[in-house]
C-alpha atoms as a PDB file:
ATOM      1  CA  UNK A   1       0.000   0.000   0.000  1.00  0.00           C
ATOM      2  CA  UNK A   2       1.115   3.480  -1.133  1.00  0.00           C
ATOM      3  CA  UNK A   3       1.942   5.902   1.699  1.00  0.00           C
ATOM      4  CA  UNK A   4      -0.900   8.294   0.215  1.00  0.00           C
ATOM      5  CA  UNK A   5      -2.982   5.455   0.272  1.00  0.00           C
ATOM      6  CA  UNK A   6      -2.308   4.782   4.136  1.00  0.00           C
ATOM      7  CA  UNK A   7      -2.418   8.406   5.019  1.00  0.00           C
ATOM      8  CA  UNK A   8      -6.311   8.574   3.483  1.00  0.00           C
ATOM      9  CA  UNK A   9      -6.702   5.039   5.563  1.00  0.00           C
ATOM     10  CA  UNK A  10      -5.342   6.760   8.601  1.00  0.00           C
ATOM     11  CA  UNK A  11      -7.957   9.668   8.734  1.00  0.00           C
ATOM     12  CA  UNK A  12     -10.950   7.340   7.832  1.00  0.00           C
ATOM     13  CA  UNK A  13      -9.531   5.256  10.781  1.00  0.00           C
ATOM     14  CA  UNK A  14      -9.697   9.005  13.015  1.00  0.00           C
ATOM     15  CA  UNK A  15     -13.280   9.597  11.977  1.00  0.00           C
ATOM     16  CA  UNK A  16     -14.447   5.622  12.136  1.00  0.00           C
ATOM     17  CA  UNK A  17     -13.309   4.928  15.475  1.00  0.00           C
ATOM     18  CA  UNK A  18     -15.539   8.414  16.478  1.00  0.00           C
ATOM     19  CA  UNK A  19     -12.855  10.110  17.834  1.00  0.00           C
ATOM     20  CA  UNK A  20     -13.742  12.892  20.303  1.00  0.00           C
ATOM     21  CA  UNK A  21     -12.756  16.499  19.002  1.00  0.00           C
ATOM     22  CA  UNK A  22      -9.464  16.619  21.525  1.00  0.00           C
ATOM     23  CA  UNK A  23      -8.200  13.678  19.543  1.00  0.00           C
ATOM     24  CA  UNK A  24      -8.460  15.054  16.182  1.00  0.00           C
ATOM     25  CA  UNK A  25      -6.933  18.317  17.397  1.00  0.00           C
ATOM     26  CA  UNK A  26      -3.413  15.670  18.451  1.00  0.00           C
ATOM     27  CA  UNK A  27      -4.028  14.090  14.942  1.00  0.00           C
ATOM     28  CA  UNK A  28      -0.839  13.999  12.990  1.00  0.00           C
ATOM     29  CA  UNK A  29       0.395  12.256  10.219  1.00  0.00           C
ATOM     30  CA  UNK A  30       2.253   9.156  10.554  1.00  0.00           C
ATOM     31  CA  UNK A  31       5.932   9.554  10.284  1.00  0.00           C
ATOM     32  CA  UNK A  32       6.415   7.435   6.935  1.00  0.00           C
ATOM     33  CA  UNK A  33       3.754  10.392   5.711  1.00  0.00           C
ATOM     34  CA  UNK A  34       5.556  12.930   6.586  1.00  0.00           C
ATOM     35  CA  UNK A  35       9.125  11.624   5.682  1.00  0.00           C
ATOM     36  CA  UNK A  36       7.373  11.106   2.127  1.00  0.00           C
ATOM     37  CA  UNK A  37       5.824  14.737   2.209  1.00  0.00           C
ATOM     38  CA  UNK A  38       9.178  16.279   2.803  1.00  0.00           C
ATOM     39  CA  UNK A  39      11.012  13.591   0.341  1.00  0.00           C
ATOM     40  CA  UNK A  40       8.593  14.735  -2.152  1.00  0.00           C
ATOM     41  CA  UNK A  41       8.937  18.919  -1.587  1.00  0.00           C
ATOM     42  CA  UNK A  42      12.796  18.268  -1.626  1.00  0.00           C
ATOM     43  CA  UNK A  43      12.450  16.525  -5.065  1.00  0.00           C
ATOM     44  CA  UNK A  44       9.774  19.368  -6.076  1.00  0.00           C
ATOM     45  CA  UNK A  45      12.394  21.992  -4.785  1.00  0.00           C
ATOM     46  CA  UNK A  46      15.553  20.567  -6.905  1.00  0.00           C
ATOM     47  CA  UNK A  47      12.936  19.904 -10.197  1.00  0.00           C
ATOM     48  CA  UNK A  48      13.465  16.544 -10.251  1.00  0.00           C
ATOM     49  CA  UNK A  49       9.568  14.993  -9.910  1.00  0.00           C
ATOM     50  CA  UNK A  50       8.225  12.574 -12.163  1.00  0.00           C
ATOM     51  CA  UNK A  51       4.853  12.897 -13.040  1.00  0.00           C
ATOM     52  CA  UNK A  52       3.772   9.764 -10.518  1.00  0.00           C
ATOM     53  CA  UNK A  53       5.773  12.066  -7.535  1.00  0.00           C
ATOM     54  CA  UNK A  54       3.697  15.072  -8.560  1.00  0.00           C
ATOM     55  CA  UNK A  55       0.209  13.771  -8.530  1.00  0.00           C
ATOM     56  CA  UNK A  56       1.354  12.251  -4.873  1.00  0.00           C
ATOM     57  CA  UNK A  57       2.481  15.279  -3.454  1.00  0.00           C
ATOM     58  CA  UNK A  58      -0.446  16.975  -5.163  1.00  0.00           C
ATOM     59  CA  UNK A  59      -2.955  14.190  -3.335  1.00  0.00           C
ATOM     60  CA  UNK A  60      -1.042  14.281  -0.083  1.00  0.00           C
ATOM     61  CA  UNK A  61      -1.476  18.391   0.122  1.00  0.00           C
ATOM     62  CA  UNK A  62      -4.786  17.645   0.063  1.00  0.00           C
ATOM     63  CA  UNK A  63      -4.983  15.429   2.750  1.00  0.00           C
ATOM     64  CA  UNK A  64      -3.225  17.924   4.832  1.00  0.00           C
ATOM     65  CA  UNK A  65      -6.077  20.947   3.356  1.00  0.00           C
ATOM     66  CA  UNK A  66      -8.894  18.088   4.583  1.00  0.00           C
ATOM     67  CA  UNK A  67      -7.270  17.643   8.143  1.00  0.00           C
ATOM     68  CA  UNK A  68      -6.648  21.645   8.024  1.00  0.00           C
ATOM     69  CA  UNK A  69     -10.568  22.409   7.820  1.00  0.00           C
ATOM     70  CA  UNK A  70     -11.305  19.493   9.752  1.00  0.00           C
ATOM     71  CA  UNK A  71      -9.129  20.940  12.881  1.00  0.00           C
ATOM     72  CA  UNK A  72     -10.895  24.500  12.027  1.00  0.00           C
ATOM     73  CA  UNK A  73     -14.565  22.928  12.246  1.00  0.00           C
ATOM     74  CA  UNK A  74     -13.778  21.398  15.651  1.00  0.00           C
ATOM     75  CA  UNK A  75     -12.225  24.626  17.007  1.00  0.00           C
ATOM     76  CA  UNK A  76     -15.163  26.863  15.959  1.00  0.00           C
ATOM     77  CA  UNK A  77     -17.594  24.272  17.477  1.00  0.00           C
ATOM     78  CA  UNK A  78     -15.767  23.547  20.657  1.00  0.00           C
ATOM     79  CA  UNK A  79     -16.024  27.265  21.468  1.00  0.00           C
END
């Protein structure tokens, strides 16, 4: 399974397991996600992604935009 793949699988698993708003607040990604995020902006950086690299990084940036509103629902609703 793809990292992007296992980063979508790890937010379903967040929202399945009905996680209470504290715990989506400590949500992060798991560290092989972010080690391939920052692989993947270093590549993007020096020029050198392939068109498979770009849609990935292009995918995973919008996992992180999902989580992003996510955390900003749960603040404005916790207040």
């Amino acid at each position: 399974m793809q990292v992007t793949e296992r980063a979508y699988d790890e937010i379903v698993d967040l929202f399945a397991r009905g996680s209470r708003p504290a715990e989506i607040l400590q949500f992060r990604p798991s560290d092989a996600a972010q080690q391939r995020a920052s692989y993947l902006l270093e590549r993007n950086r020096a020029g050198e992604l392939t068109d498979d690299e770009a849609a990935e990084l292009e995918q995973l940036g919008q996992i992180e935009h999902l989580m992003q509103l996510v955390k900003a629902r749960v603040r404005l609703h916790s207040s």
